[in-house]
Protein backbone atom coordinates (compact mmCIF):
# COMPACT_ATOMS: atom_id res chain seq x y z
CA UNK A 1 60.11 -35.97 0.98
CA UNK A 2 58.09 -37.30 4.08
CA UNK A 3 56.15 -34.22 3.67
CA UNK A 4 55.14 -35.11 0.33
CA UNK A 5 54.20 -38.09 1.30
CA UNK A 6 52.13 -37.41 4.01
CA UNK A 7 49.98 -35.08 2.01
CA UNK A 8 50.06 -38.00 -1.02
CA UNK A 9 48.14 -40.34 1.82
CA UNK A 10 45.89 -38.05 2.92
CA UNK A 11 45.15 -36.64 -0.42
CA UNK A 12 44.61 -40.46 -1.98
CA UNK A 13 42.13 -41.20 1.36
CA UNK A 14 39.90 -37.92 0.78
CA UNK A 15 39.31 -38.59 -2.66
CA UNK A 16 38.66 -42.32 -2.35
CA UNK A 17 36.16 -41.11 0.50
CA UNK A 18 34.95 -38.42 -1.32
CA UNK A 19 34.08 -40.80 -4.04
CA UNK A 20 31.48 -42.30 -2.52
CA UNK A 21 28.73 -40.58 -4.43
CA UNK A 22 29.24 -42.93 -7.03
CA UNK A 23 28.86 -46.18 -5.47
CA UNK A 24 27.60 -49.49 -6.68
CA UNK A 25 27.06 -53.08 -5.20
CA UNK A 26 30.04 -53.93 -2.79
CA UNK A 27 32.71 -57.11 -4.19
CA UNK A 28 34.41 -59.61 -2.30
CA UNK A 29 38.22 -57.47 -2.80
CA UNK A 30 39.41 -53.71 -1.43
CA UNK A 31 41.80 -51.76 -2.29
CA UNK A 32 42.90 -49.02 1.02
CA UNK A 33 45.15 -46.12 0.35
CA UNK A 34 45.73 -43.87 3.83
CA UNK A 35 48.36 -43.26 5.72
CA UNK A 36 50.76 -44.84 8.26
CA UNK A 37 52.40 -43.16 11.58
CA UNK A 38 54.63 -45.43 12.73
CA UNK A 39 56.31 -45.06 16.41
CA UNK A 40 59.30 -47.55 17.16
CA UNK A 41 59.32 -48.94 20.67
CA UNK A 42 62.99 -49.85 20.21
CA UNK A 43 64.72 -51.73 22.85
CA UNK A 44 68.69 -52.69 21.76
CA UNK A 45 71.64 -54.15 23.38
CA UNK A 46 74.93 -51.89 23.92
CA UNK A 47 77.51 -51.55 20.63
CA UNK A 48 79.92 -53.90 21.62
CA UNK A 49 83.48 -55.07 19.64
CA UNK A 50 86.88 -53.65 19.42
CA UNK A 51 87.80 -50.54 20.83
CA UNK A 52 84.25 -49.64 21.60
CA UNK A 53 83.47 -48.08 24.66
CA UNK A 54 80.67 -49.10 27.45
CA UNK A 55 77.74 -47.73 27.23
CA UNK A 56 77.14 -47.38 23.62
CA UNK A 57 73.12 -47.09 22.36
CA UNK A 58 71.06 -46.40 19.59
CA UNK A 59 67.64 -44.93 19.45
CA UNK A 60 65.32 -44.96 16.08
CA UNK A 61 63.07 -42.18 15.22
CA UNK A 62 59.56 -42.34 14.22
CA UNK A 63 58.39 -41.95 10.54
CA UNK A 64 55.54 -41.44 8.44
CA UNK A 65 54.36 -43.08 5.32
CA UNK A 66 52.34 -44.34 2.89
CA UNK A 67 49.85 -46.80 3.72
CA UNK A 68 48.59 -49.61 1.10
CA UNK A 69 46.64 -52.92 1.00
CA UNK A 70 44.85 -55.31 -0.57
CA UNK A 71 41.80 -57.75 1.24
CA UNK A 72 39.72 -60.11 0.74
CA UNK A 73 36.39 -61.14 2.50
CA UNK A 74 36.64 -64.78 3.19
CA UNK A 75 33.14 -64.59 4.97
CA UNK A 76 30.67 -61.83 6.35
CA UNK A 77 33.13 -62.13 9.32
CA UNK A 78 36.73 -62.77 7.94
CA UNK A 79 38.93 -61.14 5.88
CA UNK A 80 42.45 -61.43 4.80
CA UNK A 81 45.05 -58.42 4.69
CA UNK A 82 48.12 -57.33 2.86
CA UNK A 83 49.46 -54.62 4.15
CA UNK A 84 52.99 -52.63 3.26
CA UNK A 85 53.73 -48.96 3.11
CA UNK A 86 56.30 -46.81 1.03
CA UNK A 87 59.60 -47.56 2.26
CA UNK A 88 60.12 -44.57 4.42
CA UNK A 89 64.05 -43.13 5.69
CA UNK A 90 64.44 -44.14 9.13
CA UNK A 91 67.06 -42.22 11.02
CA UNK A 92 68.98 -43.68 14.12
CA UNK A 93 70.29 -41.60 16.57
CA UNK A 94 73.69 -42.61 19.14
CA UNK A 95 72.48 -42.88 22.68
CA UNK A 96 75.20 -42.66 25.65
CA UNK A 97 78.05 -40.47 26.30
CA UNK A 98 77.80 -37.07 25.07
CA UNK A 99 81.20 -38.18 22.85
CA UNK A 100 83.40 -40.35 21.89
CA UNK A 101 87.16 -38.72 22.74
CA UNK A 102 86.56 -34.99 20.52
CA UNK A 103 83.38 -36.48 18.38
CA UNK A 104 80.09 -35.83 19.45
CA UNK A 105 77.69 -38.89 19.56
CA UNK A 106 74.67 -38.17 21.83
CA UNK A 107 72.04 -37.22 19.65
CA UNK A 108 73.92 -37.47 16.88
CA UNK A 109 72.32 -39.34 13.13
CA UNK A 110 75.11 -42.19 13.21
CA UNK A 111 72.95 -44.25 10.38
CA UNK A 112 70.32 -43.98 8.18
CA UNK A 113 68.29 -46.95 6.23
CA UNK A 114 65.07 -47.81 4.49
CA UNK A 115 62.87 -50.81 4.94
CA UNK A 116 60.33 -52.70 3.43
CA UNK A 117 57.70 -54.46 5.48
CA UNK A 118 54.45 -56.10 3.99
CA UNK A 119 52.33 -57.82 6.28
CA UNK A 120 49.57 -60.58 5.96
CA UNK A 121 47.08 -60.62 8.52
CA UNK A 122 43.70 -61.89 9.01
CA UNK A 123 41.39 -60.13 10.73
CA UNK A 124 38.14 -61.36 12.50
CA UNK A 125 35.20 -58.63 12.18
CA UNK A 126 32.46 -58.36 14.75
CA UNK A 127 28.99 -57.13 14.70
CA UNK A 128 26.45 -57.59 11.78
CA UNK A 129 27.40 -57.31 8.30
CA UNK A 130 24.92 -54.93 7.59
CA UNK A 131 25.76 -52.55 10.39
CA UNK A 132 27.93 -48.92 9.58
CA UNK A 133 30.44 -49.19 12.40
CA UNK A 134 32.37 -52.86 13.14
CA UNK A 135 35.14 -53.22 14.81
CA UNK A 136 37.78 -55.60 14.11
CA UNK A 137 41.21 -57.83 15.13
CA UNK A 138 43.44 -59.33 12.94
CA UNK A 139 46.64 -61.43 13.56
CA UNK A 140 49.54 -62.45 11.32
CA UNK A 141 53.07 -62.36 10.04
CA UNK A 142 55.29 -59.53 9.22
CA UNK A 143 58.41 -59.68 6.90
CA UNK A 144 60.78 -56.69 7.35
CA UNK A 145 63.84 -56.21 4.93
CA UNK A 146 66.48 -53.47 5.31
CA UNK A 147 67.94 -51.52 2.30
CA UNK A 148 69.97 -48.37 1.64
CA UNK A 149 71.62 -48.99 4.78
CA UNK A 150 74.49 -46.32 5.54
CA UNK A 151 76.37 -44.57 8.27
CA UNK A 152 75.97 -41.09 8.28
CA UNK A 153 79.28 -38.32 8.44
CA UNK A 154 78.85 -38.80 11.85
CA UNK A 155 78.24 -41.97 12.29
CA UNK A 156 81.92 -42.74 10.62
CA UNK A 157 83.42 -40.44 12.87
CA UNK A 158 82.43 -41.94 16.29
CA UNK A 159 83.09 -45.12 14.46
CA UNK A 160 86.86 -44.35 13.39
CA UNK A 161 86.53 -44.49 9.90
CA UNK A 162 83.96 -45.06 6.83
CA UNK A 163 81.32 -47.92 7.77
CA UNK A 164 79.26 -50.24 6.28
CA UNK A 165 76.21 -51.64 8.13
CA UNK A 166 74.38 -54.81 7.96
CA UNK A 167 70.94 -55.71 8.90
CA UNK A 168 68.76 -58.96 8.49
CA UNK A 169 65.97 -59.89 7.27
CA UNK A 170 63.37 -60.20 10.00
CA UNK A 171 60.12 -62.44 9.87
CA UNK A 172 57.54 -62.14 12.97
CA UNK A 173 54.20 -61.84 14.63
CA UNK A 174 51.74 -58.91 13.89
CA UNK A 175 48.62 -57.90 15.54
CA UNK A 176 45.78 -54.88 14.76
CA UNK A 177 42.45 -53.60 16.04
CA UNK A 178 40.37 -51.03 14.11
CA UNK A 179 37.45 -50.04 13.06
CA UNK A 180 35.35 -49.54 9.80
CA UNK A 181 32.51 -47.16 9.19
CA UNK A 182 30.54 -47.78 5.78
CA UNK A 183 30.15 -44.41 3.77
CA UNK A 184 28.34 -46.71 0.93
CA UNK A 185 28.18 -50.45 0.07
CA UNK A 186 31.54 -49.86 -2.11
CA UNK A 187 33.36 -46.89 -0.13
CA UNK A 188 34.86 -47.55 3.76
CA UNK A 189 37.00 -45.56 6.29
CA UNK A 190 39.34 -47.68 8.63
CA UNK A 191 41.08 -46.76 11.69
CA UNK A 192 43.24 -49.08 12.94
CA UNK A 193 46.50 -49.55 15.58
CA UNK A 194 49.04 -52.47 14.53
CA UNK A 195 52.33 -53.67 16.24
CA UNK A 196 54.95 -56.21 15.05
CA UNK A 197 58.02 -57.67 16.17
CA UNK A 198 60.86 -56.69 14.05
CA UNK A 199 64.04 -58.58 15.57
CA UNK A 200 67.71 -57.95 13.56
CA UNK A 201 71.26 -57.61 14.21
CA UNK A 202 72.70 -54.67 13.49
CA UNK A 203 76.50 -55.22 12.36
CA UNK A 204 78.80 -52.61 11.18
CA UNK A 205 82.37 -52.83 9.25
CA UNK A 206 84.87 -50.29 9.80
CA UNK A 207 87.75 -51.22 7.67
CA UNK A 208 87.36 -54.80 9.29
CA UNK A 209 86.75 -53.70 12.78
CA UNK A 210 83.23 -55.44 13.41
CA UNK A 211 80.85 -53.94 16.05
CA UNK A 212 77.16 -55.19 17.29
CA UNK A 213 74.06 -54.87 18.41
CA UNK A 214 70.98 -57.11 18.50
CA UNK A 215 68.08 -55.00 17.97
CA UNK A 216 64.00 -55.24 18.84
CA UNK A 217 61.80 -52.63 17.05
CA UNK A 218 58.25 -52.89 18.34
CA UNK A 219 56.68 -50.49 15.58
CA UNK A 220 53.59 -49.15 16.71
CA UNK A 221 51.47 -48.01 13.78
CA UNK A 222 48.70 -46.16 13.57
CA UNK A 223 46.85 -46.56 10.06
CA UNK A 224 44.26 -43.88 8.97
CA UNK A 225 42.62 -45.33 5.04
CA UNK A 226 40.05 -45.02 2.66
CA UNK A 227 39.07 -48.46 0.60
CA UNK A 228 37.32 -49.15 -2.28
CA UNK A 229 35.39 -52.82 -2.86
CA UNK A 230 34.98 -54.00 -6.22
């Protein structure tokens, strides 16, 4: 599936791009289609609750996914962003003691989940509105919400037993730098890095038995995207 849509992304971006031909005057609104590649920088505290072991950790792996937004031009120099992707499967992996008694945790996919995480930025761009290449900075707020949340086969073995999990909602800062190179008045490409702090609470039930961990996700994202003004 995250192969698919990969080449969806990059697909939708060279034929936005490759649309240029056909350009007109330039509008005040753009829609971008590209891709994100998003890296976590996760930092979380250790599992703790009953009969849980020291030492307990949880790492979460990058993804890849589609990228989408809408802006507006405010002025020749400002323009505000929404920005979300396709809510990609993120996989978390145990970090810690090889096992748990006879269950292997190490390594191990203990949870899987999907989220959905629009953000709203506005971005300040430099240089002369007339010019090909600009660079730009943006700052704003991110809103992050968990879905599909479950614990893996193994994930209810290291924890005893089936296990539901629990994350927030999560609302925080966002930052991005980029550039944009004009193919025609209507047509850009965009290259841009973004972070945001994504801050939850990861709680999960097994049969009762509550265990938690207060978690920090950093994503790093870099955004490759065609737009379209109108």
């Amino acid at each position: 599936m995250q192969k698919k849509i990969v080449a969806l992304g990059v697909s939708a971006a060279l034929a936005l791009a490759a649309s240029g031909a056909y350009a007109g005057d330039a509008g005040p609104n753009e829609i971008r289609v590209g891709m994100y590649f998003v890296h976590f920088d996760t930092t979380a505290s250790d599992i703790s609750g009953p009969y849980t072991p020291p030492g307990l950790g949880i790492h979460v792996n990058n993804v890849e996914t589609l990228y989408l937004a809408y802006t507006r031009s405010l002025s020749d120099h400002l323009v505000a962003e929404l920005a979300f992707g396709y809510p990609p499967l993120t996989k978390t992996e145990g970090r810690g003691p090889a096992a748990l008694g006879s269950v292997p945790y190490n390594g191990q996919t203990i949870s899987t989940a999907r989220w959905f995480s629009p953000s709203l930025l506005f971005d300040y761009v430099f240089g002369d509105p007339d010019a090909r290449l600009r660079p730009y900075v943006g700052l704003g707020v991110n809103y992050t919400k968990f879905f599909d949340r479950r614990s893996t086969a193994a994930g209810d073995a290291a924890s005893g037993g089936p296990t539901s999990i629990e994350l927030p909602v999560s609302v925080g800062p966002t930052a991005t730098a980029g550039l944009t190179y004009e193919i025609t008045d209507r047509w850009h490409l965009y290259a841009s890095y973004s972070v945001a702090q994504v801050n939850t609470r990861l709680t999960a039930d097994t049969a009762g038995i509550l265990r938690t961990s207060k978690v920090h996700f950093w994503p790093n994202a870099l955004v490759i995207s065609a737009g379209y003004s109108f």
